[in-house]
N, C-alpha and C. Protein backbone atom coordinates (compact mmCIF):
# COMPACT_ATOMS: atom_id res chain seq x y z
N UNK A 1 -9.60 15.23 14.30
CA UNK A 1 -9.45 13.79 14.10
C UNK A 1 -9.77 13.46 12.65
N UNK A 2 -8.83 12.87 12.11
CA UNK A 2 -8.83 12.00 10.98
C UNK A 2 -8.50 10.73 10.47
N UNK A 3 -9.13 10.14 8.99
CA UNK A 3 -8.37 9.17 9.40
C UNK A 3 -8.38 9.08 7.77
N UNK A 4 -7.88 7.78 6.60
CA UNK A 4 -7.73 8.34 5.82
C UNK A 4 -8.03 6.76 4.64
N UNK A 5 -8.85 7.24 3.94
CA UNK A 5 -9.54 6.40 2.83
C UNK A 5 -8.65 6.14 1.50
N UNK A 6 -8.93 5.06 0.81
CA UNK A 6 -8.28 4.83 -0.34
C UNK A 6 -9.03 5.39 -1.22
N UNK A 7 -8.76 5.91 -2.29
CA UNK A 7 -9.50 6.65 -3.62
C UNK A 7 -9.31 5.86 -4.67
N UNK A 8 -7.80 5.07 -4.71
CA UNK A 8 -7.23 4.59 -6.23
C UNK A 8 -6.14 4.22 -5.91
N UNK A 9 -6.35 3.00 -6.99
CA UNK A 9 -4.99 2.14 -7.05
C UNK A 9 -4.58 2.07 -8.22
N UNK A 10 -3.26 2.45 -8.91
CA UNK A 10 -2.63 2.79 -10.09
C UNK A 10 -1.83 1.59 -9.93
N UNK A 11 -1.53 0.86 -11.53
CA UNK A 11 -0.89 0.43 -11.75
C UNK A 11 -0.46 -1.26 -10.44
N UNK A 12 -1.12 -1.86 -10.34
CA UNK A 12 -1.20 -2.76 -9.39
C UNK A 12 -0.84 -4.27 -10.60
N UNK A 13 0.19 -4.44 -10.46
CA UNK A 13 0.82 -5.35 -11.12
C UNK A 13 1.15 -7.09 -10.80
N UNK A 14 0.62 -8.08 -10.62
CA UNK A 14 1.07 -9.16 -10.20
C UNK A 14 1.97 -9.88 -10.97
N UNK A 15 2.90 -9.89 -10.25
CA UNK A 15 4.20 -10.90 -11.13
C UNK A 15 4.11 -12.06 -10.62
N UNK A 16 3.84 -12.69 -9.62
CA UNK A 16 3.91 -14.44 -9.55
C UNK A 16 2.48 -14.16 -8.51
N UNK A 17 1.84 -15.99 -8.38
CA UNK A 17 1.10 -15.85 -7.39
C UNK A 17 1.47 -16.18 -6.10
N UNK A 18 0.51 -16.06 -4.93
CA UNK A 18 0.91 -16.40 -3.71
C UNK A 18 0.02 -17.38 -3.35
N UNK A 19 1.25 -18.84 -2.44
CA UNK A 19 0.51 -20.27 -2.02
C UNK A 19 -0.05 -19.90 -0.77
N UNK A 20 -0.48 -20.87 0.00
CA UNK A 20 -1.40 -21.10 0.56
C UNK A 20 -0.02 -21.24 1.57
N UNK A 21 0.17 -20.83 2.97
CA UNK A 21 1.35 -21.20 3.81
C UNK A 21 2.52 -20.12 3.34
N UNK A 22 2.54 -19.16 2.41
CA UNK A 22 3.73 -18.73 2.18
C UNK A 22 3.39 -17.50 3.46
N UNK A 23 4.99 -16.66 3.50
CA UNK A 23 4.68 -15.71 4.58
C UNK A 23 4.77 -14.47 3.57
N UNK A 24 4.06 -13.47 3.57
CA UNK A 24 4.24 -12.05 2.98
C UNK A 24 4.75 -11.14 3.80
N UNK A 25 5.49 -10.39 2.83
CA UNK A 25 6.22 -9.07 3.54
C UNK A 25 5.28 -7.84 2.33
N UNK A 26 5.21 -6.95 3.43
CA UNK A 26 4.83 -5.73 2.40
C UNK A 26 5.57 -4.55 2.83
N UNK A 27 6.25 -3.78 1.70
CA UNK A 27 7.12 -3.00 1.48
C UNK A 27 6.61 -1.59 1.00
N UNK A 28 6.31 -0.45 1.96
CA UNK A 28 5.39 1.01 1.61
C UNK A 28 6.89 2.19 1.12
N UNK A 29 6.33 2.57 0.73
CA UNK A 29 7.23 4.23 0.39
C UNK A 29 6.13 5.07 -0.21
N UNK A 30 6.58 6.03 0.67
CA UNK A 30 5.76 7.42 0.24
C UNK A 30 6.54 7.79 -1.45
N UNK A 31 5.78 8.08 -2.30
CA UNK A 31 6.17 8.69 -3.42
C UNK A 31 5.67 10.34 -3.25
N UNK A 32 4.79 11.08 -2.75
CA UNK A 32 4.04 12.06 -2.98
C UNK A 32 3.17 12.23 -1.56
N UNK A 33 3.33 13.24 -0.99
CA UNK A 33 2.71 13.96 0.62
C UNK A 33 1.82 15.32 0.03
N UNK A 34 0.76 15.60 -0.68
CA UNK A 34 0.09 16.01 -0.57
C UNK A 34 -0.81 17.19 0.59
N UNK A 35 -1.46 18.12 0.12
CA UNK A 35 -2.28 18.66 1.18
C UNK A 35 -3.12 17.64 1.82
N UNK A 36 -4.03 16.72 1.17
CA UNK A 36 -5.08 16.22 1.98
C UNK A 36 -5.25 14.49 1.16
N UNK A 37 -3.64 14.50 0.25
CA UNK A 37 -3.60 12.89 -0.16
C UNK A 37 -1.92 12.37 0.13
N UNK A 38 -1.86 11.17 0.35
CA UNK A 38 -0.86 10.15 0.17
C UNK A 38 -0.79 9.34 -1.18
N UNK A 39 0.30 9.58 -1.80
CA UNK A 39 0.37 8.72 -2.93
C UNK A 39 1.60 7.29 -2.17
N UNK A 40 0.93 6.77 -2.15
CA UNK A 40 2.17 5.75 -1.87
C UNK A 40 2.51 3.92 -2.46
N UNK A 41 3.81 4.05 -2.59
CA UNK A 41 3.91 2.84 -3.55
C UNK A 41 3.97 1.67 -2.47
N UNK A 42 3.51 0.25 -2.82
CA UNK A 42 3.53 -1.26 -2.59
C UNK A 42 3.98 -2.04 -3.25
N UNK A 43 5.27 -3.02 -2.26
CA UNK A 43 5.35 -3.95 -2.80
C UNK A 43 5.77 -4.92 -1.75
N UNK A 44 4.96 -6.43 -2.55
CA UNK A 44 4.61 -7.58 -1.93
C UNK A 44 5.65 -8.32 -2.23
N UNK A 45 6.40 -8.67 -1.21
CA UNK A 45 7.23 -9.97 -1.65
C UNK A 45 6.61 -11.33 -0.75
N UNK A 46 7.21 -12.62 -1.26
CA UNK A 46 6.52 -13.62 -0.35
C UNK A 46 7.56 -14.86 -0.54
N UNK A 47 7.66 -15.57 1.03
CA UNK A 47 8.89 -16.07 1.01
C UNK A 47 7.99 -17.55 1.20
N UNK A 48 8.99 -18.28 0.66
CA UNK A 48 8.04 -19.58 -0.36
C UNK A 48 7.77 -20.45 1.14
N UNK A 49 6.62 -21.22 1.16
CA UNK A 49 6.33 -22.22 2.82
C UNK A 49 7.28 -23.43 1.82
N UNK A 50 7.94 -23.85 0.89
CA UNK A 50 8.48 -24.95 0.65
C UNK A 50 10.15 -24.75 0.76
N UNK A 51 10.48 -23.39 0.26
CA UNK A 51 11.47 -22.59 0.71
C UNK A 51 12.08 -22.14 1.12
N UNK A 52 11.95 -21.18 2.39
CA UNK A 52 12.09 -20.25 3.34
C UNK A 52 13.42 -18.94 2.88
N UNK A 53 14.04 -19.52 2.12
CA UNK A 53 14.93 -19.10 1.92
C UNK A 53 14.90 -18.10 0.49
N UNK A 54 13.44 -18.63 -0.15
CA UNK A 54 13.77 -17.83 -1.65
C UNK A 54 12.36 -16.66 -1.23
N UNK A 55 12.85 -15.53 -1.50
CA UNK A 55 11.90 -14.60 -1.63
C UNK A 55 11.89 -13.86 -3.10
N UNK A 56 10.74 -13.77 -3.24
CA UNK A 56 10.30 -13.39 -4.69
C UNK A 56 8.97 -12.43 -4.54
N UNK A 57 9.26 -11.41 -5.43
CA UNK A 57 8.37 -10.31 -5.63
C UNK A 57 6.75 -10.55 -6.66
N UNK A 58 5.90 -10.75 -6.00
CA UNK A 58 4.52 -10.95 -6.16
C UNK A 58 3.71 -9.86 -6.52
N UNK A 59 3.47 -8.64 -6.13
CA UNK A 59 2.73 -7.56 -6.75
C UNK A 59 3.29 -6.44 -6.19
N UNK A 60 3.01 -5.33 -7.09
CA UNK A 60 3.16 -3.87 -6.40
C UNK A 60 1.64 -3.39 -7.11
N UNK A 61 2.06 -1.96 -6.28
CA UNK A 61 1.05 -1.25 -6.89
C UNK A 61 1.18 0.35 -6.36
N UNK A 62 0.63 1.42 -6.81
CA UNK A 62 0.63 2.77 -6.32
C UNK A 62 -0.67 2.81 -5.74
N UNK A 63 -0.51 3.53 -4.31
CA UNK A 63 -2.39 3.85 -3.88
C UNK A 63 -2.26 4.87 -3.64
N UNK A 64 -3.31 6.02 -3.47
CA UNK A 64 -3.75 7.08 -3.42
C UNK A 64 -4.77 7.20 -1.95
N UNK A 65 -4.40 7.46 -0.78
CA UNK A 65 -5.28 7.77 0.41
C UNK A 65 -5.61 9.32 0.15
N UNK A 66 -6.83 9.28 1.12
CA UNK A 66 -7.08 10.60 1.09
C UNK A 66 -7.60 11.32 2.74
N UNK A 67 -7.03 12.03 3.63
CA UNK A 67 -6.97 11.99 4.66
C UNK A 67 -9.01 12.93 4.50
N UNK A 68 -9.64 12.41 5.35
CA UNK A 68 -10.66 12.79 5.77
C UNK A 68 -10.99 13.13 6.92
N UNK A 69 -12.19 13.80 7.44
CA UNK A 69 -12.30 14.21 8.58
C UNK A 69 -13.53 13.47 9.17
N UNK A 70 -14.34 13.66 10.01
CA UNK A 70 -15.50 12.96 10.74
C UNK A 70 -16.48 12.65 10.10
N UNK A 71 -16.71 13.92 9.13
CA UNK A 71 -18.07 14.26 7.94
C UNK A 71 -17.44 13.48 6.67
N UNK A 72 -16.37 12.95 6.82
CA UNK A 72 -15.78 12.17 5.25
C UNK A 72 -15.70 13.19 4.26
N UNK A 73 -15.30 14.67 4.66
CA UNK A 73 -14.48 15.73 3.57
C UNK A 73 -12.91 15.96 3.84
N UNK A 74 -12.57 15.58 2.90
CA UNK A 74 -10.90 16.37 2.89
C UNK A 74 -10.36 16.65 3.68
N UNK A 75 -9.38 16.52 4.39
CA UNK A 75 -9.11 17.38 5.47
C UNK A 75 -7.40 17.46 5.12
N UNK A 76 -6.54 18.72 5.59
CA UNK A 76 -5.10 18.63 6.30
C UNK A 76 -4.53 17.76 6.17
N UNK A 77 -3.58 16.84 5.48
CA UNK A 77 -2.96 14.98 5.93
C UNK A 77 -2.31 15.64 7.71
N UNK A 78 -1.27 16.98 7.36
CA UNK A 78 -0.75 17.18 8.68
C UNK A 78 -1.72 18.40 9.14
N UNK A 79 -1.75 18.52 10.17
CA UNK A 79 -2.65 19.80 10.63
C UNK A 79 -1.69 20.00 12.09
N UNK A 80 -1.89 21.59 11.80
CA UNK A 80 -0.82 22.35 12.90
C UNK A 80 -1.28 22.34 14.49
């Protein structure tokens, strides 16, 4: 059993802000599958509460998980 912690966030960029009522979408892709990390990219879009219709890109960012085990060491991401 594992489960899997953030280490680092690269490059986390905000291009507009987000209101109060808007709805967010978040958008994952694996960039990098690792022995015992996930590199994977984010991005936030958010569709306007005055709007509905305009969606616009709000932040990304790259994160870095790291699959751990019970004791919080390293472990396998896949294990056989």
């Amino acid at each position: 059993h594992h489960c899997y912690v953030t280490v680092a966030m690269h490059a986390v960029e905000f291009k507009q802000p987000v209101f109060v009522g808007d709805v967010l979408s978040l958008y994952a892709q694996a960039l990098r599958i690792g022995r015992t990390s996930l590199n994977i990219q984010v991005h936030v879009r958010a569709r306007r509460r005055h709007d509905p219709e305009q969606l616009i890109d709000v932040t990304q960012a790259d994160v870095v998980f790291v699959a751990v085990d019970d004791a919080g060491k390293p472990t396998p991401v896949f294990q056989a």
